[in-house]
Protein backbone atom coordinates (compact mmCIF):
# COMPACT_ATOMS: atom_id res chain seq x y z
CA UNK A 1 13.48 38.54 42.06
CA UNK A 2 9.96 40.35 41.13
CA UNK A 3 7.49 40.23 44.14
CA UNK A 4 5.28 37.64 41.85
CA UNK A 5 8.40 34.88 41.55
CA UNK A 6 8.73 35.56 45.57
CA UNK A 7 4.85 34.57 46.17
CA UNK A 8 5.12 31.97 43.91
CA UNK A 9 8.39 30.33 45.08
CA UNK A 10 7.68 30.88 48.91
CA UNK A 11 3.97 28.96 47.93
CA UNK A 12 6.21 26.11 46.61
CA UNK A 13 8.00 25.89 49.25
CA UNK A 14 5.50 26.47 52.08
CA UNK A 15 3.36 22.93 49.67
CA UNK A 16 6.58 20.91 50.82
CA UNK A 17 6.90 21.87 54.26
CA UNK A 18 3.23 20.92 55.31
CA UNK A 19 1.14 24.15 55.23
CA UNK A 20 -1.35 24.29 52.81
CA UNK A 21 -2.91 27.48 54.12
CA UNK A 22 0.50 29.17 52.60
CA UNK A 23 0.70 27.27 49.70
CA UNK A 24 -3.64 27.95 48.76
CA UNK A 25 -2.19 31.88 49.77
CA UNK A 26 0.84 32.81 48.09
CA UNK A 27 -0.34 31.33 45.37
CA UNK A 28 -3.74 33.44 45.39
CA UNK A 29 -1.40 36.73 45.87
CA UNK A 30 1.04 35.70 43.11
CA UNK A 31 -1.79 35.83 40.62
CA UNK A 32 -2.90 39.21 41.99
CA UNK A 33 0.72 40.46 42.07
CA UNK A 34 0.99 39.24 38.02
CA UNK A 35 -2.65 41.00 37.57
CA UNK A 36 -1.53 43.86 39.13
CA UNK A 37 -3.90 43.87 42.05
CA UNK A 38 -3.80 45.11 45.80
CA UNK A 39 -0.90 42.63 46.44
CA UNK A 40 1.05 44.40 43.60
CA UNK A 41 -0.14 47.67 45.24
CA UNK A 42 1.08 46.99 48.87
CA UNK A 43 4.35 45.27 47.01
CA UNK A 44 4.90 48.56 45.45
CA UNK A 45 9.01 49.67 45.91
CA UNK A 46 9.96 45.92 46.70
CA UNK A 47 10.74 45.13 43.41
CA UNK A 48 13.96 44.37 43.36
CA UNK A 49 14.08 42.96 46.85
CA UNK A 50 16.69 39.74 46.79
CA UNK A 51 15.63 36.11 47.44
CA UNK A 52 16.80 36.32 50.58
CA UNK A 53 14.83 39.06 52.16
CA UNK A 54 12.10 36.23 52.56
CA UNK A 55 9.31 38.91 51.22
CA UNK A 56 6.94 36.77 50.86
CA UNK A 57 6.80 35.83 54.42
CA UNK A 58 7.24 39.21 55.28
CA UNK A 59 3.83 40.13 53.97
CA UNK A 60 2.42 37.01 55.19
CA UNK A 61 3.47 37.37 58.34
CA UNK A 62 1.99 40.80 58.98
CA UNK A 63 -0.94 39.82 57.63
CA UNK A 64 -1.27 37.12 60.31
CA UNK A 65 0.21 39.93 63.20
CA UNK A 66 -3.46 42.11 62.35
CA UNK A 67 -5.47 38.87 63.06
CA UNK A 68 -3.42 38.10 66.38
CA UNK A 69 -4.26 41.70 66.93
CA UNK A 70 -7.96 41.30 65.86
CA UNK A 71 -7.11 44.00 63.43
CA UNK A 72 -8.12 41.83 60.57
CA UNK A 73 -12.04 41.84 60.37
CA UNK A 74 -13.39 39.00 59.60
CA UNK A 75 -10.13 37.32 58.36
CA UNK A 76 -9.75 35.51 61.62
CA UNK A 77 -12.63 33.24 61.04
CA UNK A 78 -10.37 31.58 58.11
CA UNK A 79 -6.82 31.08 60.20
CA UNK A 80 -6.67 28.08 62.45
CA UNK A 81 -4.21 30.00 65.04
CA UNK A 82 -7.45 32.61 66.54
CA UNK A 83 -9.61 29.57 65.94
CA UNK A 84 -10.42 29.69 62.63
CA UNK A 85 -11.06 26.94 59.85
CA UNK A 86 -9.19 27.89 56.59
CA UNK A 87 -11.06 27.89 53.32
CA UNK A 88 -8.73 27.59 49.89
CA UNK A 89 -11.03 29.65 48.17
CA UNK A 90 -12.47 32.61 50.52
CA UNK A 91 -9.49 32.37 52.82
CA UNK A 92 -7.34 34.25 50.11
CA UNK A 93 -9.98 36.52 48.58
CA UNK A 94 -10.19 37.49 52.62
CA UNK A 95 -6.89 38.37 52.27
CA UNK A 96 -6.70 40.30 49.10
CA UNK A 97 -9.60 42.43 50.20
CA UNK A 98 -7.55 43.45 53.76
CA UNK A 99 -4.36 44.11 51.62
CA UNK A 100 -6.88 46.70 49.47
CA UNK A 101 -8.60 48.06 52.60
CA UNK A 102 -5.76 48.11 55.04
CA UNK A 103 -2.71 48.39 52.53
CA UNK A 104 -0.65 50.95 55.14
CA UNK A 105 -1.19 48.71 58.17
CA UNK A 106 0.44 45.57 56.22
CA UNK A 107 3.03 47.72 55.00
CA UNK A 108 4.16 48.57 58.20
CA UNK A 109 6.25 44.74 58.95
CA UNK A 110 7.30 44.89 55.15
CA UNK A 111 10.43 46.04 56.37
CA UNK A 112 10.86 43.80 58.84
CA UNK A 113 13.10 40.57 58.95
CA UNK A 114 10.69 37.45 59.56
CA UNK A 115 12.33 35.39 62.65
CA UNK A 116 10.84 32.55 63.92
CA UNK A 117 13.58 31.41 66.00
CA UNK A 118 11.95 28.06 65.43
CA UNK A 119 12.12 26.12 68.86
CA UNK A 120 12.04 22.58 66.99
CA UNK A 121 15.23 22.83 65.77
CA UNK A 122 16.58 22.75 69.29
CA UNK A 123 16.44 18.87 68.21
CA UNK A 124 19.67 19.47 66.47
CA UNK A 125 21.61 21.25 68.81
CA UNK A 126 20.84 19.13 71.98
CA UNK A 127 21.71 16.01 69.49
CA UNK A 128 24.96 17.53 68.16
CA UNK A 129 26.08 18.50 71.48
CA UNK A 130 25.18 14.84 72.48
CA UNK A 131 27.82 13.97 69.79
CA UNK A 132 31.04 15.38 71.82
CA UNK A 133 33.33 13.01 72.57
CA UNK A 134 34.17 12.89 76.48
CA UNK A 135 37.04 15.49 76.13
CA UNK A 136 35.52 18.13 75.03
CA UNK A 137 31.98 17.09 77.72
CA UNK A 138 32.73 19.92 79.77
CA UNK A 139 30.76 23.06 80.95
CA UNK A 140 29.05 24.47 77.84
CA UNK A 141 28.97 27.86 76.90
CA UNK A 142 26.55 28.60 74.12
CA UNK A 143 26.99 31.40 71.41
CA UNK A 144 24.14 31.35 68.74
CA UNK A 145 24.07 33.79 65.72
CA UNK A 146 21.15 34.83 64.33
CA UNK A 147 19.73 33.82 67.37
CA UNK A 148 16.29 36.18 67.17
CA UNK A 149 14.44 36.18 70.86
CA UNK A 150 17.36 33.54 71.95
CA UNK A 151 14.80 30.81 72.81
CA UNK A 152 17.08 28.02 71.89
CA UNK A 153 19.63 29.44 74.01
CA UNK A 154 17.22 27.81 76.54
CA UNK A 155 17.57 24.36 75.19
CA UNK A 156 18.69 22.54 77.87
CA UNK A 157 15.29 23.10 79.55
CA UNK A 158 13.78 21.44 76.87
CA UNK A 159 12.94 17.64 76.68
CA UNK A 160 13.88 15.66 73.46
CA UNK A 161 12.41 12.23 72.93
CA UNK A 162 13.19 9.46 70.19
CA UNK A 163 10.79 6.26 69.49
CA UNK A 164 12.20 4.53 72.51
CA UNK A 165 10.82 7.65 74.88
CA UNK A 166 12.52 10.34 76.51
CA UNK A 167 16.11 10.18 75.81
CA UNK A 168 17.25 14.04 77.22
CA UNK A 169 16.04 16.98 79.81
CA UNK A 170 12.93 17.29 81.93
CA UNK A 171 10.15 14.88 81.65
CA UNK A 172 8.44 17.96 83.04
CA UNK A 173 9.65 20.67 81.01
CA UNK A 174 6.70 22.79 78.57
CA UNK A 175 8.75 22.12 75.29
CA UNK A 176 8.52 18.15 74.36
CA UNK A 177 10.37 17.74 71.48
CA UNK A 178 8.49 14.22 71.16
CA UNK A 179 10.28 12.24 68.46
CA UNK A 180 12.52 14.59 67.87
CA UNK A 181 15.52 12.31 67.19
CA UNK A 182 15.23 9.74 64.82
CA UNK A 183 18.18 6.70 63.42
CA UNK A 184 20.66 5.91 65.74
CA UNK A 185 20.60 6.52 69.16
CA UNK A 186 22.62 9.22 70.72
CA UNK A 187 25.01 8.79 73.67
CA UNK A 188 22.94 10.48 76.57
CA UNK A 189 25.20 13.27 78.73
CA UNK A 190 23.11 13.70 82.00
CA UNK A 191 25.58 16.41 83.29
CA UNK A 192 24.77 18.92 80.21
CA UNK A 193 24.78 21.92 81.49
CA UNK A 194 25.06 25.57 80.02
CA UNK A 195 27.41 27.96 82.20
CA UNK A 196 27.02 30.75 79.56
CA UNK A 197 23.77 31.73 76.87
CA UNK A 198 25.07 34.45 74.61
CA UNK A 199 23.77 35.36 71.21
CA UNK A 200 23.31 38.26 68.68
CA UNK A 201 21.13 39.28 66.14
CA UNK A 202 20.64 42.48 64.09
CA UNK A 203 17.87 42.83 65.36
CA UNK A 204 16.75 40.72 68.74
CA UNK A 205 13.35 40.28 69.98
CA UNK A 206 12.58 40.60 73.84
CA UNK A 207 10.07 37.32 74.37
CA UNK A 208 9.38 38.43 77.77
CA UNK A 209 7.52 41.20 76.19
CA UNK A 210 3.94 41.28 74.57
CA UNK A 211 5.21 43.13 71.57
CA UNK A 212 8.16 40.31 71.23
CA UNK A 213 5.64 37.16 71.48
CA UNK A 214 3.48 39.10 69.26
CA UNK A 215 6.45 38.91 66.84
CA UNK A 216 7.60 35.75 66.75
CA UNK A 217 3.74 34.22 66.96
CA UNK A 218 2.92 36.05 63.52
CA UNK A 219 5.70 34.30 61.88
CA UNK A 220 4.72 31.32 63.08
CA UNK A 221 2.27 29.33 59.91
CA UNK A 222 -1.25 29.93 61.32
CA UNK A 223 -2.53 26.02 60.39
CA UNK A 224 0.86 24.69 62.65
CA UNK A 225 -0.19 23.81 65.58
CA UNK A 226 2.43 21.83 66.91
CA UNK A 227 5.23 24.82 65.97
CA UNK A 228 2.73 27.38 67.74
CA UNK A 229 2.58 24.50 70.75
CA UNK A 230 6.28 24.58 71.27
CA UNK A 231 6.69 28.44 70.74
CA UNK A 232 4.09 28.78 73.89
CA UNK A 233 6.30 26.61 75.70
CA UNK A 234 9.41 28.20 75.23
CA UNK A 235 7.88 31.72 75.89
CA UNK A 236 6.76 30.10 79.25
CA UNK A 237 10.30 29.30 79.94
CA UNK A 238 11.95 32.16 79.34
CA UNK A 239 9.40 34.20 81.19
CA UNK A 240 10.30 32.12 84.42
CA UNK A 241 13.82 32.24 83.36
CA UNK A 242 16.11 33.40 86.35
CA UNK A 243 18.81 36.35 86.04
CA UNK A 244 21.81 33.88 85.71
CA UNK A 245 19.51 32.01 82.97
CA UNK A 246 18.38 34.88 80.81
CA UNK A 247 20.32 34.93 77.59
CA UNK A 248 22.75 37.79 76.87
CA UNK A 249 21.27 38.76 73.22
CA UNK A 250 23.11 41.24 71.68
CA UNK A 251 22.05 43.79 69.21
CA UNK A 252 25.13 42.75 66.31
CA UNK A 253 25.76 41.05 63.74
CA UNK A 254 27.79 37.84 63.56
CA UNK A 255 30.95 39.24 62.67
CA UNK A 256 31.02 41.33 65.15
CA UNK A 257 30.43 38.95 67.97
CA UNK A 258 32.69 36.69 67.16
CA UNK A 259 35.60 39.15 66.45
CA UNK A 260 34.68 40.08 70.48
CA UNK A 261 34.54 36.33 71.29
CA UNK A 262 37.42 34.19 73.31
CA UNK A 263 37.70 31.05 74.06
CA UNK A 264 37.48 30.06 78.22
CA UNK A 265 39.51 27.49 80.58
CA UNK A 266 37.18 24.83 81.82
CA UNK A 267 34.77 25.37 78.88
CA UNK A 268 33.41 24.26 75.67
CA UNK A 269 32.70 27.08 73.62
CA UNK A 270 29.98 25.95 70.88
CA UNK A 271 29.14 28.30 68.58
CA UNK A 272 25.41 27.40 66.88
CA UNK A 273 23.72 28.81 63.81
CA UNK A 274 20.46 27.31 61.93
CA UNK A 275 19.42 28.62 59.20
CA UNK A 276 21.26 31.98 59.21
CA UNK A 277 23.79 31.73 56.61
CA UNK A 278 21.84 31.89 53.47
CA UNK A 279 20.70 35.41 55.17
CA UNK A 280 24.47 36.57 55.04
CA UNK A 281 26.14 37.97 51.96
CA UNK A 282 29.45 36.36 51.17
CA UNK A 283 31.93 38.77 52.53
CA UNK A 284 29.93 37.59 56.05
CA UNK A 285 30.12 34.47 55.21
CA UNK A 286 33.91 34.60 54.30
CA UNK A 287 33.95 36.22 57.84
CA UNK A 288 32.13 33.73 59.97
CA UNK A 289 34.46 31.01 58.53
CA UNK A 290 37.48 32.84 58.88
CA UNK A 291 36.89 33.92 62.69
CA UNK A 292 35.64 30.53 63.84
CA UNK A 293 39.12 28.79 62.16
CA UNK A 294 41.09 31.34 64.21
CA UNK A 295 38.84 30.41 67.33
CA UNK A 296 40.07 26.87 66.63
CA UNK A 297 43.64 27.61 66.46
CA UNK A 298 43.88 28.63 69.63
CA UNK A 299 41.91 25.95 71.34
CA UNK A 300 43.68 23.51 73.47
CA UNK A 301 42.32 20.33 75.72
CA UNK A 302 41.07 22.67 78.34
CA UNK A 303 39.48 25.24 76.57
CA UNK A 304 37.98 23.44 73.34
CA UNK A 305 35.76 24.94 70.50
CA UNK A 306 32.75 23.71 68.68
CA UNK A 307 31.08 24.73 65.76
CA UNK A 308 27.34 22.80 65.12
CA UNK A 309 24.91 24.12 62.26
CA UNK A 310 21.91 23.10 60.53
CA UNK A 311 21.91 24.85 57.60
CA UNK A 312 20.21 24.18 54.56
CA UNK A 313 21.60 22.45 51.22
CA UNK A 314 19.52 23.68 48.33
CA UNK A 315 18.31 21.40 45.61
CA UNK A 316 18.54 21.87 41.90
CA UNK A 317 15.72 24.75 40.99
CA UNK A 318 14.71 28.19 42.34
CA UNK A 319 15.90 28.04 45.43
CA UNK A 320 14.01 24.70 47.05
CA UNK A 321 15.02 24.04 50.65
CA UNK A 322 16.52 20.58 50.10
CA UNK A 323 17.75 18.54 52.92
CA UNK A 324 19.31 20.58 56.25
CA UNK A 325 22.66 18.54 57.46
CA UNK A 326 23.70 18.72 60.97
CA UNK A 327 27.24 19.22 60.87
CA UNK A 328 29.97 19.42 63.73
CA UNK A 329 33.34 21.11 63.88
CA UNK A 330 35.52 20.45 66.84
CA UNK A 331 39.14 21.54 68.17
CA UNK A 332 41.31 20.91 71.00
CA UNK A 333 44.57 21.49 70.24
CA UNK A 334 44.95 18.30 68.40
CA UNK A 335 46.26 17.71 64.75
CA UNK A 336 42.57 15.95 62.86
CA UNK A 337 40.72 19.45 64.32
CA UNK A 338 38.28 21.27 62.46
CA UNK A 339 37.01 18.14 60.10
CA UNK A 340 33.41 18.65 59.33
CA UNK A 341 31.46 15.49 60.50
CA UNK A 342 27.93 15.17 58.60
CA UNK A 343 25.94 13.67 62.01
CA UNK A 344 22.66 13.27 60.26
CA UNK A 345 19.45 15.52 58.22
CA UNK A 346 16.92 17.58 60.19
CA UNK A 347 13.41 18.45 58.89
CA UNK A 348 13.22 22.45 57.94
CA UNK A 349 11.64 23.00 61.36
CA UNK A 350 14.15 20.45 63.21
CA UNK A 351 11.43 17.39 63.62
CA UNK A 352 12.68 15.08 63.10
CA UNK A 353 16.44 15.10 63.28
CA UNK A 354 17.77 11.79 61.94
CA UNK A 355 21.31 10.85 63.29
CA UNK A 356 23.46 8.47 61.07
């Protein structure tokens, strides 16, 4: 895909899920890509980068990691996260003239994976897990992949509200998840509890460190204020985060950790992934499936397995995120094990989730 179809199709996208600061953008620097301009220039050598290298938001987001940094002139006074008010017609010419002045300093994150680790889409996990059926509500020990700065191995710190109020975790907690579940009401589990918070990622971010929030803040759309709201939470958390509670995020891929992965007596292993398999080519993909299914054959009633995602479904088109299914695998030892069960849609950024 040529840089220009990347702009343009990330702008799309970015129209549909609620940021028009992106969508005015990337479509601004997909016209100066086709003309050949300083986005073309800064773009040069990424040619032939695939769809799923997310470049556009890898330029984007840098862009926005200078004005966190105050390294962006007078950008800042256009993007709403340093206080800013956007403007659909300077706002991008701002841009284009920092991708011509500074081209070397936004070059520097073009290399470098965009990872949100979006906290909203804890909505889905903490529902699906809600889903279990009594059997398998034991001790929970949590493997995400792709799990970036392992925020949402945190989740049960996190409150989650429906219409009718709060419906899980701490009325006092700094992520509210307010109306975060939608459709039918969920079977509350008061005795949730994590007794393990292990992830990987090829490349994990520490979110106790300044560099790390300065990461996963840039990737963050500057005119969301709720996402950026939630993020600040979370950060909180895992700053205050004890040693037992602090995430074991390793530097792998998925493969990897689940070929080192067993199951454990008096647990329920759930292994979690959102929006990480369209980042894996198919031979990872073929292994993901094939290592959880062998996971599953060995489970029995005391040491059970779960498999939750929320992965996209595309629609019909150049790759348009469609609708994101929450979808739960379960074994135990018994003979119906390791049916998919469809439990409802979540939003791209997990808000709502809508259980059916």
């Amino acid at each position: 895909m040529s840089p220009e179809e990347a702009l343009r199709q990330q702008g799309e996208a970015c129209t549909a899920l609620g940021s028009p600061l992106y969508a005015d953008l990337l479509a601004r620097l997909a016209d100066d890509c086709a003309a050949g301009g300083a986005t073309a220039r800064v773009l040069a050598g990424h040619e032939d980068a695939p769809a799923s290298s997310a470049l556009a938001l890898r330029l984007v987001g840098s862009v926005h990691r200078l004005v966190l940094e105050r390294r962006a002139g007078a950008l800042g006074v256009f993007y709403p996260s340093v206080g800013g008010t956007w403007d659909p017609v300077a706002g991008p010419a701002a841009v284009v003239a920092l991708l011509d002045e500074q081209p070397e300093a936004v070059r520097e994150w073009l290399d470098r994976p965009p990872q949100t680790n979006e906290v909203g889409r804890a909505t889905a996990l903490l529902g699906g897990l809600l889903h279990l059926d009594d059997a398998l509500r034991l001790p929970v020990r949590l493997v995400e992949l792709g799990c970036s700065a392992g925020l949402n191995l945190l989740a049960d710190r996190f409150a989650v509200g429906d219409a009718t109020g709060l419906v899980h975790g701490d009325p006092a907690s700094g992520v509210r998840l307010e109306g975060g579940w939608a459709g039918r009401t969920v079977r509350p589990w008061p005795e949730l509890r994590f007794v393990e918070r292990l992830g990987c990622d090829p490349r994990p971010i520490d979110p106790r460190s300044t560099a790390g929030r300065l990461a996963l803040t840039a990737y963050v759309w500057p005119d969301q204020e709720e996402r950026r709201e939630r993020l600040r939470g979370a950060l909180a958390i895992a700053a205050a985060a004890t040693p037992e509670e602090v995430p074991d995020v390793r530097r792998q891929p998925a493969g990897e950790l689940l070929d080192d992965l067993e199951l454990r007596e008096g647990a329920t292993t759930v292994v979690w992934h959102s929006v990480v398999r369209q980042y894996l080519d198919a031979g990872d993909q073929h292994h993901l499936d094939d290592r959880v299914a062998a996971l599953g054959a060995r489970a029995t009633p005391g040491s059970p397995l779960a498999h939750l995602t929320m992965e996209p479904r595309l629609e019909r088109g150049a790759g348009t995120p469609g609708t994101f299914p929450v979808t739960l695998r379960t074994w135990s030892g018994r003979a119906y094990d390791g049916r998919p069960r469809v439990l409802g849609h979540a939003a791209p950024h997990g808000l709502p989730t809508t259980w059916e």
